[in-house]
PDB file of N, CA and C in Angstrom:
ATOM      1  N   UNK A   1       0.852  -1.179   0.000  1.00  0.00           N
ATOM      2  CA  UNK A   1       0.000   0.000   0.000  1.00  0.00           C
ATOM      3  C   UNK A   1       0.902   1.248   0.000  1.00  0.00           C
ATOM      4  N   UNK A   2       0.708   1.553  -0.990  1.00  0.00           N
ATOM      5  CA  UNK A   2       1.123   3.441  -0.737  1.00  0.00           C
ATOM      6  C   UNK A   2       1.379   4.258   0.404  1.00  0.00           C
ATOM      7  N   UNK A   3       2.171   5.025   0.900  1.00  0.00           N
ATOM      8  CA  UNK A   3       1.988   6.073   1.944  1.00  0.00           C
ATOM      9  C   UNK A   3       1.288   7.042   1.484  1.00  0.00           C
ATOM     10  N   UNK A   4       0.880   7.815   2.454  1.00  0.00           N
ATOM     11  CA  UNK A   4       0.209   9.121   2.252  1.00  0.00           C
ATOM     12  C   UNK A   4       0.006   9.773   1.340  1.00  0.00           C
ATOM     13  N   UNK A   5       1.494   9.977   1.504  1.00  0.00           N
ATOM     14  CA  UNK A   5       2.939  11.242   1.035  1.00  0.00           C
ATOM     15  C   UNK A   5       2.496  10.608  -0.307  1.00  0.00           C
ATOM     16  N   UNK A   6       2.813   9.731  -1.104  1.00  0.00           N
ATOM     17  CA  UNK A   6       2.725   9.120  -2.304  1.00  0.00           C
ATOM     18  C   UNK A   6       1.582   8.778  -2.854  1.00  0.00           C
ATOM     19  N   UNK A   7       0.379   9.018  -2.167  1.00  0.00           N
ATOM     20  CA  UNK A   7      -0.882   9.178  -2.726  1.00  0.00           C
ATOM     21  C   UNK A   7      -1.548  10.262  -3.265  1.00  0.00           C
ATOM     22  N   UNK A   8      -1.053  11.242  -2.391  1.00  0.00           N
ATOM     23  CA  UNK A   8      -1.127  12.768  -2.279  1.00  0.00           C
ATOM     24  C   UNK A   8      -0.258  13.317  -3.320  1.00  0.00           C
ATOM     25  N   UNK A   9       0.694  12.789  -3.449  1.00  0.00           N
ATOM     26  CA  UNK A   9       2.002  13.181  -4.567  1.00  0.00           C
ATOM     27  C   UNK A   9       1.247  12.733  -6.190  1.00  0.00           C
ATOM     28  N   UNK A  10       0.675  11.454  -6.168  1.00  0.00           N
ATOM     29  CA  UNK A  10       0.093  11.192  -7.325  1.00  0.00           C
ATOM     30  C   UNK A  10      -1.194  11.641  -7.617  1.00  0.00           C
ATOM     31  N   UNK A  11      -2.067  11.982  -6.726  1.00  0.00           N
ATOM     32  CA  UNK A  11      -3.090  12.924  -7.165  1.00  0.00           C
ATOM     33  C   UNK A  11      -2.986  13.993  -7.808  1.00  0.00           C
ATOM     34  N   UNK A  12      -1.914  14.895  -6.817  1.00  0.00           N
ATOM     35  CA  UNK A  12      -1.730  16.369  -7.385  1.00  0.00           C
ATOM     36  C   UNK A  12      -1.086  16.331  -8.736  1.00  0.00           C
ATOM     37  N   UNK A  13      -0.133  15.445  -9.106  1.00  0.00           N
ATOM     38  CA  UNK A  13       0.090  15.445 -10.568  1.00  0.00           C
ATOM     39  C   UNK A  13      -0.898  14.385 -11.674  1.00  0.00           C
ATOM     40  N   UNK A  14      -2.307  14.303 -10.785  1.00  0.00           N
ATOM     41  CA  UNK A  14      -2.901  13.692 -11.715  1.00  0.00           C
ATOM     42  C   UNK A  14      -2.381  12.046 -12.835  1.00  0.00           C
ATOM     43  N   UNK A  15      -1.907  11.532 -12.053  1.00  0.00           N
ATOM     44  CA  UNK A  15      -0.974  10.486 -12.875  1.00  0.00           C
ATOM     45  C   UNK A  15      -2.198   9.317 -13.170  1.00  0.00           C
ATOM     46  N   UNK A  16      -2.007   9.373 -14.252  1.00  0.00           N
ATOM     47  CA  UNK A  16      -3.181   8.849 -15.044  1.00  0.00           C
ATOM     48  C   UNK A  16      -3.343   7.165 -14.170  1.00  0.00           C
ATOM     49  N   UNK A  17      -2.329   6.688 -14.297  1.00  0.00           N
ATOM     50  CA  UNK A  17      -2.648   4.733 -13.874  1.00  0.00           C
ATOM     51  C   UNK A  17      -3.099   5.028 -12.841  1.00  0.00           C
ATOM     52  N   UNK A  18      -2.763   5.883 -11.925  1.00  0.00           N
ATOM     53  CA  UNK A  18      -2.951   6.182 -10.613  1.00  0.00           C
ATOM     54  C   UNK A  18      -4.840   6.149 -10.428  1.00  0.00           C
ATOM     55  N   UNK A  19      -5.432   7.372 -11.060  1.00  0.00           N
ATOM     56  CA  UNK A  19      -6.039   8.156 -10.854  1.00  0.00           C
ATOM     57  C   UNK A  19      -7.116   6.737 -11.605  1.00  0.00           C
ATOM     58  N   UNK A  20      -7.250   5.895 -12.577  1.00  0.00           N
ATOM     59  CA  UNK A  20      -7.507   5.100 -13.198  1.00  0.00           C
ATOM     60  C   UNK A  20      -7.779   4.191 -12.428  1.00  0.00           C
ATOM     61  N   UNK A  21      -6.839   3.825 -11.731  1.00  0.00           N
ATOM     62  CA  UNK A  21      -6.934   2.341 -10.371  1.00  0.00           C
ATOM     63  C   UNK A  21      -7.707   3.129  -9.532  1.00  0.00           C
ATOM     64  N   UNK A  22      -8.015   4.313  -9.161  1.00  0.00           N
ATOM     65  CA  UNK A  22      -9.347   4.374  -8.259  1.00  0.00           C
ATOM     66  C   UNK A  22     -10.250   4.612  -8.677  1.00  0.00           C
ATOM     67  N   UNK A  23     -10.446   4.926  -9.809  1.00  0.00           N
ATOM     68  CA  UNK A  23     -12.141   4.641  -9.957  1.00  0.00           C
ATOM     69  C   UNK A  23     -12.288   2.945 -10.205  1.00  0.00           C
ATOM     70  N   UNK A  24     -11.269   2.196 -10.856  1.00  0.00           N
ATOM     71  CA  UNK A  24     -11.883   1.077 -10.888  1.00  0.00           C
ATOM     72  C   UNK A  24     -11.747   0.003  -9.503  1.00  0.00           C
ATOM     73  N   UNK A  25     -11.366   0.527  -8.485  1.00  0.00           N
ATOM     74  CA  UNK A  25     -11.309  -0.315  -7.135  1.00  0.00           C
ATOM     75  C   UNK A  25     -12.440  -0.348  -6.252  1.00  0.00           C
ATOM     76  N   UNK A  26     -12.730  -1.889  -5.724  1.00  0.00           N
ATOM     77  CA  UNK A  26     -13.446  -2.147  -5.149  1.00  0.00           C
ATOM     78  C   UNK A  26     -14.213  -1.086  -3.891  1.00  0.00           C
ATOM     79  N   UNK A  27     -15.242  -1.423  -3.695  1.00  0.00           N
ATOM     80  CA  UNK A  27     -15.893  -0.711  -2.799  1.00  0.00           C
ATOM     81  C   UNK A  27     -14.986  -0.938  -0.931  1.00  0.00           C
ATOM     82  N   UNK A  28     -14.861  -2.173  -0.806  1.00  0.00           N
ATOM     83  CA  UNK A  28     -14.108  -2.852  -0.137  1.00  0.00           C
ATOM     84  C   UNK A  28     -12.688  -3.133  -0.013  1.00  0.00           C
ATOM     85  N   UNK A  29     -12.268  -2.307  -1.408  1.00  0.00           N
ATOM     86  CA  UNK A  29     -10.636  -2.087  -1.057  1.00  0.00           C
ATOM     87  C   UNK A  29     -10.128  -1.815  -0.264  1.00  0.00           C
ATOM     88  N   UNK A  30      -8.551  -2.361   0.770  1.00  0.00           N
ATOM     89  CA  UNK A  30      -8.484  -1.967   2.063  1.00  0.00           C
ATOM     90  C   UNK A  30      -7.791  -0.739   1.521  1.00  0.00           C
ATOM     91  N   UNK A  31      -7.079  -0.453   0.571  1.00  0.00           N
ATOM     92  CA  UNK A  31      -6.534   0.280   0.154  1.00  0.00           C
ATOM     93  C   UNK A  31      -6.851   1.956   0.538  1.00  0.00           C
ATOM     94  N   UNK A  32      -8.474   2.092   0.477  1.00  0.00           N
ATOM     95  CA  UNK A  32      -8.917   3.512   1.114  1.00  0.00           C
ATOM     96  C   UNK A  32      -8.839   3.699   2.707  1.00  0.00           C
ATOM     97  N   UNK A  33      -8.241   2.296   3.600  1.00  0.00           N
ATOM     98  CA  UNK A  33      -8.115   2.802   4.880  1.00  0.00           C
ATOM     99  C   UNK A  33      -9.383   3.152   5.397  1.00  0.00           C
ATOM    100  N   UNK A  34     -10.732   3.004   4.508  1.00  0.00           N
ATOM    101  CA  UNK A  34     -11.971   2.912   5.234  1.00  0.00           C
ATOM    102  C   UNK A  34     -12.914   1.478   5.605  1.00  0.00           C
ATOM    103  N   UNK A  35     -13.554   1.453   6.188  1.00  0.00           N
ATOM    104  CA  UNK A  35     -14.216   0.221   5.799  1.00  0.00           C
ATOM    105  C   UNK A  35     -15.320   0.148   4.890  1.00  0.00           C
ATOM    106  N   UNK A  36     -16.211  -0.833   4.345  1.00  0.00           N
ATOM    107  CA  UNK A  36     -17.089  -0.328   3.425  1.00  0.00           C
ATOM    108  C   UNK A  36     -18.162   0.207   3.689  1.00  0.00           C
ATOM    109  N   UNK A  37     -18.903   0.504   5.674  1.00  0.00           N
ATOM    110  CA  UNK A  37     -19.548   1.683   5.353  1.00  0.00           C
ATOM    111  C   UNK A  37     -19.118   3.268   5.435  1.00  0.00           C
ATOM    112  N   UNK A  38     -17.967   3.610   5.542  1.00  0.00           N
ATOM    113  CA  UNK A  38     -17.518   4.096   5.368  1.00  0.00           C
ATOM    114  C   UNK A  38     -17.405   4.631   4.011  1.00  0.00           C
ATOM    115  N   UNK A  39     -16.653   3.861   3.209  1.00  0.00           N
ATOM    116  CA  UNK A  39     -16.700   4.239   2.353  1.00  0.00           C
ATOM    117  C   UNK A  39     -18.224   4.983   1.598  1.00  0.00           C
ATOM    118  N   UNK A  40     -19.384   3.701   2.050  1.00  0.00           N
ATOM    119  CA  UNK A  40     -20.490   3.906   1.699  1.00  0.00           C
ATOM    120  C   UNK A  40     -21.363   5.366   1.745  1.00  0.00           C
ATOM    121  N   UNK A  41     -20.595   5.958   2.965  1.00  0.00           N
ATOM    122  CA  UNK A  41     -21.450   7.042   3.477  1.00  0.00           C
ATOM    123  C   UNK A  41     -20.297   8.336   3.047  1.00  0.00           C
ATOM    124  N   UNK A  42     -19.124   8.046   2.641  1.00  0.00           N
ATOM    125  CA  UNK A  42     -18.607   9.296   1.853  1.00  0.00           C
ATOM    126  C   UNK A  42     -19.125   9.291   0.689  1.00  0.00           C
ATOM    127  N   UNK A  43     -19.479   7.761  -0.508  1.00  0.00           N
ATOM    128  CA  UNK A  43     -19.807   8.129  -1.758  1.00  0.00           C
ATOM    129  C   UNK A  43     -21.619   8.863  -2.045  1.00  0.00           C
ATOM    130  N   UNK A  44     -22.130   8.346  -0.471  1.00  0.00           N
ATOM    131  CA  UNK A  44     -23.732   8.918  -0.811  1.00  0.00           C
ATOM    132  C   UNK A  44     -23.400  10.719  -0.562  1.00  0.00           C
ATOM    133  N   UNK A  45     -22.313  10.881   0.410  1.00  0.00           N
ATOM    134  CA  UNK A  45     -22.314  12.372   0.785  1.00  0.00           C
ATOM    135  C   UNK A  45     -21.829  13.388  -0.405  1.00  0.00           C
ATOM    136  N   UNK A  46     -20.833  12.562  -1.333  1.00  0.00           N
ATOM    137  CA  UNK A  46     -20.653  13.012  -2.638  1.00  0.00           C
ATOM    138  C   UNK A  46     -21.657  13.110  -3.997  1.00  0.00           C
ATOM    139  N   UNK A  47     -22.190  12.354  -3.486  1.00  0.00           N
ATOM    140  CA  UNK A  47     -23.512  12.257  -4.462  1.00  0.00           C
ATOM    141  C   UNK A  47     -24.566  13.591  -3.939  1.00  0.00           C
ATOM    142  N   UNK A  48     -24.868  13.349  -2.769  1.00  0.00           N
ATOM    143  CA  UNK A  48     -25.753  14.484  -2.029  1.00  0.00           C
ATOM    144  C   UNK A  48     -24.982  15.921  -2.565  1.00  0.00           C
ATOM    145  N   UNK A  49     -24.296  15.821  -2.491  1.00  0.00           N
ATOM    146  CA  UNK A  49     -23.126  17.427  -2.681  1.00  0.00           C
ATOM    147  C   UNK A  49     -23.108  17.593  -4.250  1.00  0.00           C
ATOM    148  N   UNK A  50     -22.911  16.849  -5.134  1.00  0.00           N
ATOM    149  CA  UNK A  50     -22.716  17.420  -6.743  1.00  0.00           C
ATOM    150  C   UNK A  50     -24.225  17.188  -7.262  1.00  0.00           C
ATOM    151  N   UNK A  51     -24.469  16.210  -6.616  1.00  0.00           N
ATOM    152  CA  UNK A  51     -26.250  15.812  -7.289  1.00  0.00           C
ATOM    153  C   UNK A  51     -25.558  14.517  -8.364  1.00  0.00           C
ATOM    154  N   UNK A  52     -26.466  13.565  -9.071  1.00  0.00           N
ATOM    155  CA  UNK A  52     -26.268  12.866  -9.666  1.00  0.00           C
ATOM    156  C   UNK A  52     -27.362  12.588 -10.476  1.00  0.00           C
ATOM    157  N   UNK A  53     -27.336  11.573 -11.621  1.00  0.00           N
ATOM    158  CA  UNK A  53     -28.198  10.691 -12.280  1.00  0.00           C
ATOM    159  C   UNK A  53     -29.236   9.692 -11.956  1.00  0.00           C
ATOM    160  N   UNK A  54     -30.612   9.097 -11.733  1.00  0.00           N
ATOM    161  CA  UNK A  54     -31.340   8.396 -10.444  1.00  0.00           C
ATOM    162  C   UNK A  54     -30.601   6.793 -10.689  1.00  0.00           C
ATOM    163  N   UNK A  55     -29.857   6.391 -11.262  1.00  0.00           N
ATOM    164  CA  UNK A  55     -29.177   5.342 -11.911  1.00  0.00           C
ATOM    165  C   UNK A  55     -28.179   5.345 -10.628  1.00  0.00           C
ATOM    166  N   UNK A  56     -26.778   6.166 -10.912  1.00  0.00           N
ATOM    167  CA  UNK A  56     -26.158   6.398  -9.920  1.00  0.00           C
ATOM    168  C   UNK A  56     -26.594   6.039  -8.416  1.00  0.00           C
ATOM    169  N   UNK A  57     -27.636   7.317  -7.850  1.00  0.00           N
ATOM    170  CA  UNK A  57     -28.194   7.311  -6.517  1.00  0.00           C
ATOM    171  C   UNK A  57     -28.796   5.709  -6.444  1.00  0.00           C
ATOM    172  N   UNK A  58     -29.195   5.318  -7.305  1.00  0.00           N
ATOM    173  CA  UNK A  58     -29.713   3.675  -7.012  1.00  0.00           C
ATOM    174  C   UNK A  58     -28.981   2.580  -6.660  1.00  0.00           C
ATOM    175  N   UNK A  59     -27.678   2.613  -7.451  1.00  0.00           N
ATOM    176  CA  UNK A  59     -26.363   1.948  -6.739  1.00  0.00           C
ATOM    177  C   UNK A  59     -26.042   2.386  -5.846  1.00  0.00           C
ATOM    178  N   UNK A  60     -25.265   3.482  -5.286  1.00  0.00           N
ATOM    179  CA  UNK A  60     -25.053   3.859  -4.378  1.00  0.00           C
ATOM    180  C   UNK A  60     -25.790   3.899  -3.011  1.00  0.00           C
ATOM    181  N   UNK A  61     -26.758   4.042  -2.945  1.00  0.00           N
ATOM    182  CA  UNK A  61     -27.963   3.058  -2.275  1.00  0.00           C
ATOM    183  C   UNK A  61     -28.005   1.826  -2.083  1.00  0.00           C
ATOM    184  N   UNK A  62     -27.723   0.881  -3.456  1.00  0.00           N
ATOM    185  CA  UNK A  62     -27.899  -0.317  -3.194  1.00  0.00           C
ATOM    186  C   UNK A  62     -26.260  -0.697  -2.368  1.00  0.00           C
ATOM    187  N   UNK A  63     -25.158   0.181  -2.374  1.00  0.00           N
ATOM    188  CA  UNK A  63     -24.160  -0.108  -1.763  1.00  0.00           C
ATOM    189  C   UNK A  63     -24.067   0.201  -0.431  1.00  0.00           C
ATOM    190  N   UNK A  64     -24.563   1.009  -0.107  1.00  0.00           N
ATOM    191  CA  UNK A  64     -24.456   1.664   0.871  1.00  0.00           C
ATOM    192  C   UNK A  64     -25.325   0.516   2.305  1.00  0.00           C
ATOM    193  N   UNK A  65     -26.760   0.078   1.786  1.00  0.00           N
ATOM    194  CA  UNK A  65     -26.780  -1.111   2.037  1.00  0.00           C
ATOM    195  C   UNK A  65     -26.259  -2.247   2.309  1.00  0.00           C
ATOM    196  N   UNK A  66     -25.940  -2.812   1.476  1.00  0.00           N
ATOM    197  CA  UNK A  66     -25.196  -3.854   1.220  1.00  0.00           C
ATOM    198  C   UNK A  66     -24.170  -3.776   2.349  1.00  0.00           C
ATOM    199  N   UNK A  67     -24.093  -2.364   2.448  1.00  0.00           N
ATOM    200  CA  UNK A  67     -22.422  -2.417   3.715  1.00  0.00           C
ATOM    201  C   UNK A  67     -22.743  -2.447   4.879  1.00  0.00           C
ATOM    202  N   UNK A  68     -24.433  -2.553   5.062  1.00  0.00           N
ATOM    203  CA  UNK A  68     -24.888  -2.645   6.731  1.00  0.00           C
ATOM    204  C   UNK A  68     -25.589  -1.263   7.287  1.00  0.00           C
ATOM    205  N   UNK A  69     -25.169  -0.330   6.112  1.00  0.00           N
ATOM    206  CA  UNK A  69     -25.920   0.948   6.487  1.00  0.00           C
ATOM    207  C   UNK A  69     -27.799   0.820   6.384  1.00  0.00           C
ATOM    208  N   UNK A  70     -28.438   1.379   7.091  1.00  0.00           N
ATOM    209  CA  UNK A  70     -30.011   1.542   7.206  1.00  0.00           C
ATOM    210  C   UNK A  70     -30.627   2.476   6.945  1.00  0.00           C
ATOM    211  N   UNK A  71     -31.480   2.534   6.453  1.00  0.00           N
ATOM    212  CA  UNK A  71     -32.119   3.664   5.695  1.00  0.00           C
ATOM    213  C   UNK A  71     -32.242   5.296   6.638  1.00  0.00           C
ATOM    214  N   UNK A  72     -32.575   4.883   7.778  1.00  0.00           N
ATOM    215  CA  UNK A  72     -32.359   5.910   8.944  1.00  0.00           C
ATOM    216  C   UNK A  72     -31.162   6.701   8.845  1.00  0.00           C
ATOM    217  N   UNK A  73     -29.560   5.518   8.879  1.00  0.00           N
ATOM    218  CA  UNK A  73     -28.618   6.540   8.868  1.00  0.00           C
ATOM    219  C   UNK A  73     -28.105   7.081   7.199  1.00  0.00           C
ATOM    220  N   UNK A  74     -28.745   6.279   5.934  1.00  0.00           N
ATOM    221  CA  UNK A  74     -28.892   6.994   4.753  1.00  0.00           C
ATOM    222  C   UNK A  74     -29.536   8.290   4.803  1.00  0.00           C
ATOM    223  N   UNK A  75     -30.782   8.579   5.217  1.00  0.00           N
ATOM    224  CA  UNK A  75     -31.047   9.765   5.533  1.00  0.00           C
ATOM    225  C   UNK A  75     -30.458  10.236   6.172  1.00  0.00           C
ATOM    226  N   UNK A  76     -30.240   9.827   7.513  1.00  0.00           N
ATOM    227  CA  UNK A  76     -29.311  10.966   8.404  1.00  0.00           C
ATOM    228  C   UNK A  76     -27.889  11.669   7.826  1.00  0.00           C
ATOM    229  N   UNK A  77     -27.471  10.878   6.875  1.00  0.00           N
ATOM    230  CA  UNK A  77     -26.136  10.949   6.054  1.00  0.00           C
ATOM    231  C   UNK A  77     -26.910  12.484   5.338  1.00  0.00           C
ATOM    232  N   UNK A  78     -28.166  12.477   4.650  1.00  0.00           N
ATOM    233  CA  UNK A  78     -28.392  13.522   4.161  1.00  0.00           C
ATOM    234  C   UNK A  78     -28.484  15.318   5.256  1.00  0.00           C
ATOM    235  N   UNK A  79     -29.367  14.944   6.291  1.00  0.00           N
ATOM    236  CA  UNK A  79     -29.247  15.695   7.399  1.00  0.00           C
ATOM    237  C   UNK A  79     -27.984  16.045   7.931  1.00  0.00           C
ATOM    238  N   UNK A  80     -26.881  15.418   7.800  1.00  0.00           N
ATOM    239  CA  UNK A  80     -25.850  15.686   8.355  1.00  0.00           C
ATOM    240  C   UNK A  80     -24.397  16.746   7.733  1.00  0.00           C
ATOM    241  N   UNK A  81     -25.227  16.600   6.268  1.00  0.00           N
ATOM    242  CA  UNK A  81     -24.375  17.342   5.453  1.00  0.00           C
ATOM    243  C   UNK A  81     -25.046  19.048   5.677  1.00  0.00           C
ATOM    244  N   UNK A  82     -26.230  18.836   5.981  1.00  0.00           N
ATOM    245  CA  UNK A  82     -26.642  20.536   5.716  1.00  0.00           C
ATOM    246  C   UNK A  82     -26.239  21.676   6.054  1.00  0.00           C
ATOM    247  N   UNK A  83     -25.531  21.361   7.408  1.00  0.00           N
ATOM    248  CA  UNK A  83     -24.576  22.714   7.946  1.00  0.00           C
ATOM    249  C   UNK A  83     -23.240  22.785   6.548  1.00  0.00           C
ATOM    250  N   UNK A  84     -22.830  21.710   6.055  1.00  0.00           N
ATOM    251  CA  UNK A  84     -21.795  21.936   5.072  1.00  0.00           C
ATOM    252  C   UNK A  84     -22.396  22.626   4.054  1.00  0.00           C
ATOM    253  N   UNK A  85     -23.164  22.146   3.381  1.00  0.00           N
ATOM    254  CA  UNK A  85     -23.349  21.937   1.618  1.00  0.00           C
ATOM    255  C   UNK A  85     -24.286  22.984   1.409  1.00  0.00           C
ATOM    256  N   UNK A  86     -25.220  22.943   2.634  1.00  0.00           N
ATOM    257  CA  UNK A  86     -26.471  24.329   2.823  1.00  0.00           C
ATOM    258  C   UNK A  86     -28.016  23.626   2.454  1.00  0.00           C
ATOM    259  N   UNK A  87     -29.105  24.362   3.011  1.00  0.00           N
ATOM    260  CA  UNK A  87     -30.075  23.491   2.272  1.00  0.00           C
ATOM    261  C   UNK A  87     -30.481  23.337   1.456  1.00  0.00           C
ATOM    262  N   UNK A  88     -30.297  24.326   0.293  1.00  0.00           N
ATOM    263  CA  UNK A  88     -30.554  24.231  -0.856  1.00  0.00           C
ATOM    264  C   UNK A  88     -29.978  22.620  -1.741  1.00  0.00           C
ATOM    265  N   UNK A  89     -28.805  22.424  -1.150  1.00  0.00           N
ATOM    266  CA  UNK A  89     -28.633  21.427  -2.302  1.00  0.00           C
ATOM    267  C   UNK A  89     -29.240  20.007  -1.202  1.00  0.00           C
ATOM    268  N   UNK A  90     -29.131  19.941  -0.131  1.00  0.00           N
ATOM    269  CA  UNK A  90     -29.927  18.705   0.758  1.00  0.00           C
ATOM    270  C   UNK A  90     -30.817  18.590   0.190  1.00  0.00           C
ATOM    271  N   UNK A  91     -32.075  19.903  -0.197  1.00  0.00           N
ATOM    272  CA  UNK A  91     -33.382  19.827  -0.293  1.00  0.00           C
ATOM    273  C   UNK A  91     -33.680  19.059  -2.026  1.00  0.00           C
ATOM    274  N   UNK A  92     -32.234  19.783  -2.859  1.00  0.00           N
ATOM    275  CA  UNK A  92     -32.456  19.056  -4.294  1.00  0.00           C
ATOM    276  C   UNK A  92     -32.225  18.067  -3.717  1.00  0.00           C
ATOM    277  N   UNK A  93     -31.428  17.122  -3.172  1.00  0.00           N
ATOM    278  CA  UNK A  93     -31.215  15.690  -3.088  1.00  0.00           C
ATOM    279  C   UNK A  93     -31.884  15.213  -2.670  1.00  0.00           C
ATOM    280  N   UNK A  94     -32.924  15.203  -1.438  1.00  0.00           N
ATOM    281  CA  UNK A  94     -34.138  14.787  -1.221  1.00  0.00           C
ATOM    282  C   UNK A  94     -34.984  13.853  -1.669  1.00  0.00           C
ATOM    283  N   UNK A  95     -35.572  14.201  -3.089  1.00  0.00           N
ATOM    284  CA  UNK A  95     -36.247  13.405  -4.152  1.00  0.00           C
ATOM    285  C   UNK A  95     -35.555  12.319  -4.860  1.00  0.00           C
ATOM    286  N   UNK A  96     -34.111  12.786  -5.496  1.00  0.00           N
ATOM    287  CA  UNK A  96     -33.364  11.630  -5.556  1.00  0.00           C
ATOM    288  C   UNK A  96     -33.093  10.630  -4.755  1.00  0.00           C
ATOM    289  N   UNK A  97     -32.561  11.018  -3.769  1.00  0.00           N
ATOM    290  CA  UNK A  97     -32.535   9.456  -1.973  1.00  0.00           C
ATOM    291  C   UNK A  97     -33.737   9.294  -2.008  1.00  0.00           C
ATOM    292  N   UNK A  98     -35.015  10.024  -1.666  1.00  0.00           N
ATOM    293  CA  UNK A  98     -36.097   8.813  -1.547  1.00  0.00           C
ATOM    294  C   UNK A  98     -36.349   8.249  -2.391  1.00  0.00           C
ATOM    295  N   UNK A  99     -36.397   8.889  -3.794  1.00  0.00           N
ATOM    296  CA  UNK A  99     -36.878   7.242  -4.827  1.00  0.00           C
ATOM    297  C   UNK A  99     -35.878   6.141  -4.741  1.00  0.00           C
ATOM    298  N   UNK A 100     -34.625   6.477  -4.591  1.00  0.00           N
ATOM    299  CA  UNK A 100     -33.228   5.028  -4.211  1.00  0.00           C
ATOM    300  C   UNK A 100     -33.811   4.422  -3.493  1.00  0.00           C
ATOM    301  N   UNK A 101     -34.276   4.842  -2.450  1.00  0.00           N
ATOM    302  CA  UNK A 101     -34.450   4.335  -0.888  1.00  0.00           C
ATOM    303  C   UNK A 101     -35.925   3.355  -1.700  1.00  0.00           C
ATOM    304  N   UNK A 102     -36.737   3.685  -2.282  1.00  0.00           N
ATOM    305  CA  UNK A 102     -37.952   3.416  -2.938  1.00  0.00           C
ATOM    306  C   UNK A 102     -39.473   3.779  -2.554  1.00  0.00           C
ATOM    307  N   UNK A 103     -38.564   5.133  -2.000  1.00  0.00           N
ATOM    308  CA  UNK A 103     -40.232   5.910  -1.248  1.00  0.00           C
ATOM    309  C   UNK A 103     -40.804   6.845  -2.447  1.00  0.00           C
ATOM    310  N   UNK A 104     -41.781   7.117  -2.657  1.00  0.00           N
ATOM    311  CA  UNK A 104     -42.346   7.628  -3.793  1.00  0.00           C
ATOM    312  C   UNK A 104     -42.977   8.753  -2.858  1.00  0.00           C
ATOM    313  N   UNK A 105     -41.992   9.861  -2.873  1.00  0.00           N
ATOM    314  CA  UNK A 105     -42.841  11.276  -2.987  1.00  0.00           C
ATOM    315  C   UNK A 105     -43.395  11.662  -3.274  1.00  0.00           C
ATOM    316  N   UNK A 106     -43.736  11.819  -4.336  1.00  0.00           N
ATOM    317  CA  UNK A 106     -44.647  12.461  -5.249  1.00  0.00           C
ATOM    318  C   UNK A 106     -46.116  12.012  -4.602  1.00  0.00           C
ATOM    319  N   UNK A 107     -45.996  10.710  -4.734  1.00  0.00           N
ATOM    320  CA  UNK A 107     -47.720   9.855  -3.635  1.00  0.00           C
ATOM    321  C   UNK A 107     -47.643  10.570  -2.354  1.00  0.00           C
ATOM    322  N   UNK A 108     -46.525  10.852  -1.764  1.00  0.00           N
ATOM    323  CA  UNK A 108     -46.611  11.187  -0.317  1.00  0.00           C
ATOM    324  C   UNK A 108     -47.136  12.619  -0.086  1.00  0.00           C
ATOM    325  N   UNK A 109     -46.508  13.194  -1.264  1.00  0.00           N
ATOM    326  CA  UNK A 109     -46.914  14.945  -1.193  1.00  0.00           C
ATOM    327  C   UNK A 109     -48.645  15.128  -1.566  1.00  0.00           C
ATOM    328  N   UNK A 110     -48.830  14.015  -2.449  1.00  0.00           N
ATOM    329  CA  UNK A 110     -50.015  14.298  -3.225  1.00  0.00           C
ATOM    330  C   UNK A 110     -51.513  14.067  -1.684  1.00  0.00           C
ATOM    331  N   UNK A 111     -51.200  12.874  -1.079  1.00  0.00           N
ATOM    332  CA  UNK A 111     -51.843  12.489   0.043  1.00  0.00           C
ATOM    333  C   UNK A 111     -51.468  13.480   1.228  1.00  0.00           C
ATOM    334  N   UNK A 112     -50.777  14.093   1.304  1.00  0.00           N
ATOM    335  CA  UNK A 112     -49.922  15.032   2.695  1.00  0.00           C
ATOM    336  C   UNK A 112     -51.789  15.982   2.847  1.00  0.00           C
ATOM    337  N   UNK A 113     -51.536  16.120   4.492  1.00  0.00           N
ATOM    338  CA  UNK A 113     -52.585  16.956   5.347  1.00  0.00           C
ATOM    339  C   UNK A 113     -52.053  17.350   6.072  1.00  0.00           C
ATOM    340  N   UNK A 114     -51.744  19.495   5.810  1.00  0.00           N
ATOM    341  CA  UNK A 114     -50.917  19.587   6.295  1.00  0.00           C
ATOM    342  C   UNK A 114     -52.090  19.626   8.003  1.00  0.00           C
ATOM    343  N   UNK A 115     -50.973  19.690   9.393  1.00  0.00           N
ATOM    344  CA  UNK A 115     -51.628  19.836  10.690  1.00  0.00           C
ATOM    345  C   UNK A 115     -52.451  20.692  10.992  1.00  0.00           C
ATOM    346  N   UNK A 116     -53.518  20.876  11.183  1.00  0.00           N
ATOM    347  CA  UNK A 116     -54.049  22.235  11.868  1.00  0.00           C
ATOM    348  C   UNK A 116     -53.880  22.522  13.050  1.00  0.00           C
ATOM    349  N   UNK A 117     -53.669  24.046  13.136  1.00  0.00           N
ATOM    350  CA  UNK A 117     -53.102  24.518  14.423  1.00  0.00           C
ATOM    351  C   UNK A 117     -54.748  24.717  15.673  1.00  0.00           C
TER     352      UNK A 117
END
């Protein structure tokens, strides 16, 4: 495994094999020094932050899973970014995580009553 120093060194000059072997490495590579929910809950927080494709958010979901994570702390993963990212982009991501998750908003908004005071 690489040091730091030499990971950091090959990023910043962009070195192609380099930069190549991580997108194609396992979710479970020990190589990231995370474990896989870990990993799981940086790639949904990256997704939450640029926004994505509902393809994407559906894997990433289905991984994020798979690694033992629960839908509770998938959402909470979303809640947790908002002091960072702001709410504007939480609130776009929203609709994307719940259809992953396989909650259908759109039914939920359409049925919603709001409380009376």
């Amino acid at each position: 495994m690489a040091s730091n120093e030499e990971v950091l060194r090959k990023l910043t000059i962009g070195d192609p094999a380099f930069c190549r072997a991580l997108v194609l490495a396992e979710v479970d590579d020990p190589q990231h020094g995370l474990d896989a929910r870990g990993v799981a809950l940086l790639r949904l927080g990256a997704l939450i932050a640029r926004g994505a494709a509902l393809p994407t958010w559906q894997q990433c979901v289905w991984q994020a899973l798979s690694a033992g994570l629960s839908p509770d702390e998938i959402v909470g993963s979303l809640m947790a970014l908002a002091p960072t990212i702001g709410p504007d982009r939480v609130v776009a991501a929203a609709p994307d995580l719940a259809q992953a998750l396989g909650f259908d908003v759109d039914a939920a908004l359409f049925s919603w009553q709001p409380k009376s005071e």
